[in-house]
Structure formats: C-alpha cells, structure tokens
C-alpha atoms as a PDB file:
ATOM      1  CA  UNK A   1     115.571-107.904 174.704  1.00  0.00           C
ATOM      2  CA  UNK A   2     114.178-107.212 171.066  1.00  0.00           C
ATOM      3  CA  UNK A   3     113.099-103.866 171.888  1.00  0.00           C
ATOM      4  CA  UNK A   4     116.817-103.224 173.073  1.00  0.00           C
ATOM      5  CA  UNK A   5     117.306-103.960 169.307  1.00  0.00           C
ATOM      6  CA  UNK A   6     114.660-101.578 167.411  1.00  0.00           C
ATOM      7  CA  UNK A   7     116.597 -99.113 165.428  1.00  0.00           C
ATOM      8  CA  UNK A   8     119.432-101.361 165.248  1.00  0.00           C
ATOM      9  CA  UNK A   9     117.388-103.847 163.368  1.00  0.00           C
ATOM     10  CA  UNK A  10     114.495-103.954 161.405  1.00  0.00           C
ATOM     11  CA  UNK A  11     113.061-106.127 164.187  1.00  0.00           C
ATOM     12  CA  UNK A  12     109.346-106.593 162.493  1.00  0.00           C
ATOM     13  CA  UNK A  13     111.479-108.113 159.603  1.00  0.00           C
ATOM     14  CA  UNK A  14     113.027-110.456 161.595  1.00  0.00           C
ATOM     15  CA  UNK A  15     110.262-111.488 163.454  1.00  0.00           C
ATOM     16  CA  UNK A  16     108.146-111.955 160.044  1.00  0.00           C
ATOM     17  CA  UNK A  17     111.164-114.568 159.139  1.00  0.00           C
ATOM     18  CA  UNK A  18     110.546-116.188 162.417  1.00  0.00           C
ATOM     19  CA  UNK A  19     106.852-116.378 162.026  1.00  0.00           C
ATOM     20  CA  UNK A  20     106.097-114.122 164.696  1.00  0.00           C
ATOM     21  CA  UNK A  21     107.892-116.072 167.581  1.00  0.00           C
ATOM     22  CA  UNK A  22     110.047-114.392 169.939  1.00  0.00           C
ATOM     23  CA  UNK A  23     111.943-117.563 171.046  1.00  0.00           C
ATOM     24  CA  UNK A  24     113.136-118.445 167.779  1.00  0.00           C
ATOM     25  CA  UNK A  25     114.124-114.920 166.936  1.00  0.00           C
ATOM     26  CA  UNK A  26     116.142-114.988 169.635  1.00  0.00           C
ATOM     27  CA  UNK A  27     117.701-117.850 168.994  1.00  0.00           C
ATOM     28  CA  UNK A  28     118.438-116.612 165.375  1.00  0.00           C
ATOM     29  CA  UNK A  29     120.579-113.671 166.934  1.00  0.00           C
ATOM     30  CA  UNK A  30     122.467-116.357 169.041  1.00  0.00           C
ATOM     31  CA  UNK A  31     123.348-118.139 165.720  1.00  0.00           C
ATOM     32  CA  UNK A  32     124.082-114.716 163.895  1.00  0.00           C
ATOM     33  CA  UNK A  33     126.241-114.085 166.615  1.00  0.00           C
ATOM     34  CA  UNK A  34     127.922-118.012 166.911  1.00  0.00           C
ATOM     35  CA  UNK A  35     128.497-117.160 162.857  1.00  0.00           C
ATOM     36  CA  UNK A  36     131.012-114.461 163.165  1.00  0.00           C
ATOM     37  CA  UNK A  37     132.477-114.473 159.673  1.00  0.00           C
ATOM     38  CA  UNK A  38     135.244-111.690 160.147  1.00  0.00           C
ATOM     39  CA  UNK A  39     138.771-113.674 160.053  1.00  0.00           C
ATOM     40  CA  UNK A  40     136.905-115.700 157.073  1.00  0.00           C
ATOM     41  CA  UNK A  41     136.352-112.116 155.695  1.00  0.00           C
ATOM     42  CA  UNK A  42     139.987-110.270 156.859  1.00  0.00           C
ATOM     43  CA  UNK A  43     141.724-113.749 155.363  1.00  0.00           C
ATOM     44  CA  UNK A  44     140.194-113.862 151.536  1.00  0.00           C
ATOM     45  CA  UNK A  45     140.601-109.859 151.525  1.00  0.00           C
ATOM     46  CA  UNK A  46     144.156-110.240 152.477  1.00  0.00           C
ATOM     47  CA  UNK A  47     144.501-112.839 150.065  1.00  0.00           C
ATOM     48  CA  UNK A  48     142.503-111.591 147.157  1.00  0.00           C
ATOM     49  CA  UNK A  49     140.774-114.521 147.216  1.00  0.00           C
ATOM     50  CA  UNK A  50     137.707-113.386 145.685  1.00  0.00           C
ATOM     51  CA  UNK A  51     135.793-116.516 144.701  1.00  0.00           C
ATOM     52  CA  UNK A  52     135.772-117.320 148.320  1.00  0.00           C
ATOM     53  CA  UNK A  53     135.286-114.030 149.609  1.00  0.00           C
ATOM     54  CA  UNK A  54     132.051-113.635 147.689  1.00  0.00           C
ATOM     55  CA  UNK A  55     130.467-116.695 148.943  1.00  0.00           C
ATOM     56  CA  UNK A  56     131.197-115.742 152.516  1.00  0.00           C
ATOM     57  CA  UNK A  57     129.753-112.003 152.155  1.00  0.00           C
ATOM     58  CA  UNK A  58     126.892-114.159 150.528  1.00  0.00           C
ATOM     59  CA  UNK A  59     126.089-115.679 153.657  1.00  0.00           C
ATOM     60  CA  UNK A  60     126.796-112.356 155.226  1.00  0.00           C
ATOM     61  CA  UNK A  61     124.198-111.069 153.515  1.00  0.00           C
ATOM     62  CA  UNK A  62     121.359-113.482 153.857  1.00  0.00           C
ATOM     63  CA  UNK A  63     122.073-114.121 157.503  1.00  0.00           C
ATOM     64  CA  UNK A  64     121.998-110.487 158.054  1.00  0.00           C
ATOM     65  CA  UNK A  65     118.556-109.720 156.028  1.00  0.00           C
ATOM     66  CA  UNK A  66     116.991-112.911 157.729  1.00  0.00           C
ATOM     67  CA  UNK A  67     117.559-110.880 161.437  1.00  0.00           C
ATOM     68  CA  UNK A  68     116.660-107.338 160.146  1.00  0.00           C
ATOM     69  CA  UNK A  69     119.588-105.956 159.215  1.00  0.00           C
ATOM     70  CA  UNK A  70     118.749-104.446 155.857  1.00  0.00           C
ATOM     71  CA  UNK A  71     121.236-101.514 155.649  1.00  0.00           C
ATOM     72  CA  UNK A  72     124.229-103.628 156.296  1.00  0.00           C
ATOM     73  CA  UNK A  73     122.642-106.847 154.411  1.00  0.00           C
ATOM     74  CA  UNK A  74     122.347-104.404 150.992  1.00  0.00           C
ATOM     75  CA  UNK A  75     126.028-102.893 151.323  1.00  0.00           C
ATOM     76  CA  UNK A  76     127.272-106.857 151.682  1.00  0.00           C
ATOM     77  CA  UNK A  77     125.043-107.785 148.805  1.00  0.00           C
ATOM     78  CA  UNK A  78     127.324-104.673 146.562  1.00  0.00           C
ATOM     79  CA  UNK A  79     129.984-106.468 148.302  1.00  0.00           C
ATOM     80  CA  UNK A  80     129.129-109.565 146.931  1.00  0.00           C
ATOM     81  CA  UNK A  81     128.481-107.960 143.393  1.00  0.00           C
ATOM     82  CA  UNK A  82     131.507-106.957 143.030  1.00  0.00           C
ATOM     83  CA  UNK A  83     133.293-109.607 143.929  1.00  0.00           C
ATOM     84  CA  UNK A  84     131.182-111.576 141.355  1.00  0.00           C
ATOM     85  CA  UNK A  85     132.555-108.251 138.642  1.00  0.00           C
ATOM     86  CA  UNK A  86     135.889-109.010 139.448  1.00  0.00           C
ATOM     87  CA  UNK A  87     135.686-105.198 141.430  1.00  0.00           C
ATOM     88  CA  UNK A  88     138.753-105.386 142.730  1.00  0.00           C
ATOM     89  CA  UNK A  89     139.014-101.479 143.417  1.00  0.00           C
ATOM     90  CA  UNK A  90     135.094-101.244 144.982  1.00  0.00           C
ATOM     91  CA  UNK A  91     135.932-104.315 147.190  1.00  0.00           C
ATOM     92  CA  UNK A  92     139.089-102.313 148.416  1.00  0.00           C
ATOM     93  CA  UNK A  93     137.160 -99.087 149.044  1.00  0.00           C
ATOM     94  CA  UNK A  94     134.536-100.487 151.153  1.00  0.00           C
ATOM     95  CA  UNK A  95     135.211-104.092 152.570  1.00  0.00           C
ATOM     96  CA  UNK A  96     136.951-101.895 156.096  1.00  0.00           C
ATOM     97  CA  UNK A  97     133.785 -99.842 156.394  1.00  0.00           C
ATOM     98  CA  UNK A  98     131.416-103.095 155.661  1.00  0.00           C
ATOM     99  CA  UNK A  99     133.284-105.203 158.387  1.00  0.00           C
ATOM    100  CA  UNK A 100     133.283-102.144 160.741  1.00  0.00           C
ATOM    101  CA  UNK A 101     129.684-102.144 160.603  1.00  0.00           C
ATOM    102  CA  UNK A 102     129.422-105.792 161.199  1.00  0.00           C
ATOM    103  CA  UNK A 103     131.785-105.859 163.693  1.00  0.00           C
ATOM    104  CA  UNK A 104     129.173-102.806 165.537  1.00  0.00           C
ATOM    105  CA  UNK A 105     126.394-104.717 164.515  1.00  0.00           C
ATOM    106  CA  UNK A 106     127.174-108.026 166.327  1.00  0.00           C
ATOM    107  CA  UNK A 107     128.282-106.124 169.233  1.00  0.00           C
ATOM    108  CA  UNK A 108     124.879-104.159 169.678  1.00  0.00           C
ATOM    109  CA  UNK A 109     123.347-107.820 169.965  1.00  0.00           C
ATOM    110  CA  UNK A 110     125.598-108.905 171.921  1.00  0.00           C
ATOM    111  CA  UNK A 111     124.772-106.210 174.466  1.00  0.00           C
ATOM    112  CA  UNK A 112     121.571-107.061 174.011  1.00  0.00           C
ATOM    113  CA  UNK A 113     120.825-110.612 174.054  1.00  0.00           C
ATOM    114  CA  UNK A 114     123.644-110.848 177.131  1.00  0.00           C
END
C-alpha cells in the first residue's frame, strides 16, 4: 500500500511524522482523504473571500506536508502567502493548477489505500 505511494509522496516523511508506524500512516491518508477541502476551496475563490480562503489552504498545507506531500504542500503554502499579501492576481493565476494537483493527489491515494 505505501510503496504504491513512493514517488507520489515523500513516504519516509510521512512515516517520520508517524513515528515509523505503518498503521497510523495509513490511517493519516484515510483522514487526508475524509478532509477533502475542494468546495471549501472552489467557494472562498469564487467569493473572494480571502481571509477564509487562506486559513483553509493553511490546513491544506500542513495536512499535506504531515503525509509527504512536499511539492504540493510548498505551492499551497505561496497560496497561503498570498492570500495573507492581499495577492489577488497570484491567487487567480494558480489556485486552478493548485486544486488540480490536489484533486490528482487525493485520487492517487485513493487508488492506493482502496
């Protein structure tokens, strides 16, 4: 199951945050998976609710980091920079590519963990 996920994830990372146990690393993919954030994204977006978009990416990104997922954790942690800027235009040019990876990401463990 969490070698289906090497080169997807940074699986040694997320095992380190798990102290080394499979179990609860899998369990922590379960949760990353039960926390789909995407229509709490596609809403404040929509909105330009920014405030509330920021924390969500937030959580994005430590939820993200704490499984392995250090490529997509750093581009929501911009994400989450520039909402704190008031980046209006940086938020517009990369919040569809952000969620599309997200979106890909969850899927993978989906496939994975299923």
């Amino acid at each position: 199951m969490i070698s289906d996920l090497e080169g997807v994830l940074n699986t040694e990372l997320g095992l380190e945050y798990c102290g080394e146990m499979e179990d609860l690393y899998e369990d922590m993919l379960r949760d990353y998976l039960d926390g789909d954030h995407t229509a709490e994204l596609e809403k404040h977006f929509a909105d330009e609710n920014w405030a509330d978009y920021r924390v969500v990416i937030h959580g994005v990104k430590s939820t993200t980091l704490m499984i392995g997922g250090e490529e997509l954790s750093e581009k929501a942690k911009e994400l989450e920079f520039a909402a704190a800027d008031k980046n209006v235009d940086f938020i517009k040019a990369n919040h569809a590519s952000v969620l599309e990876q997200y979106k890909t990401l969850m899927d993978k463990i989906r496939a994975a963990i299923s």
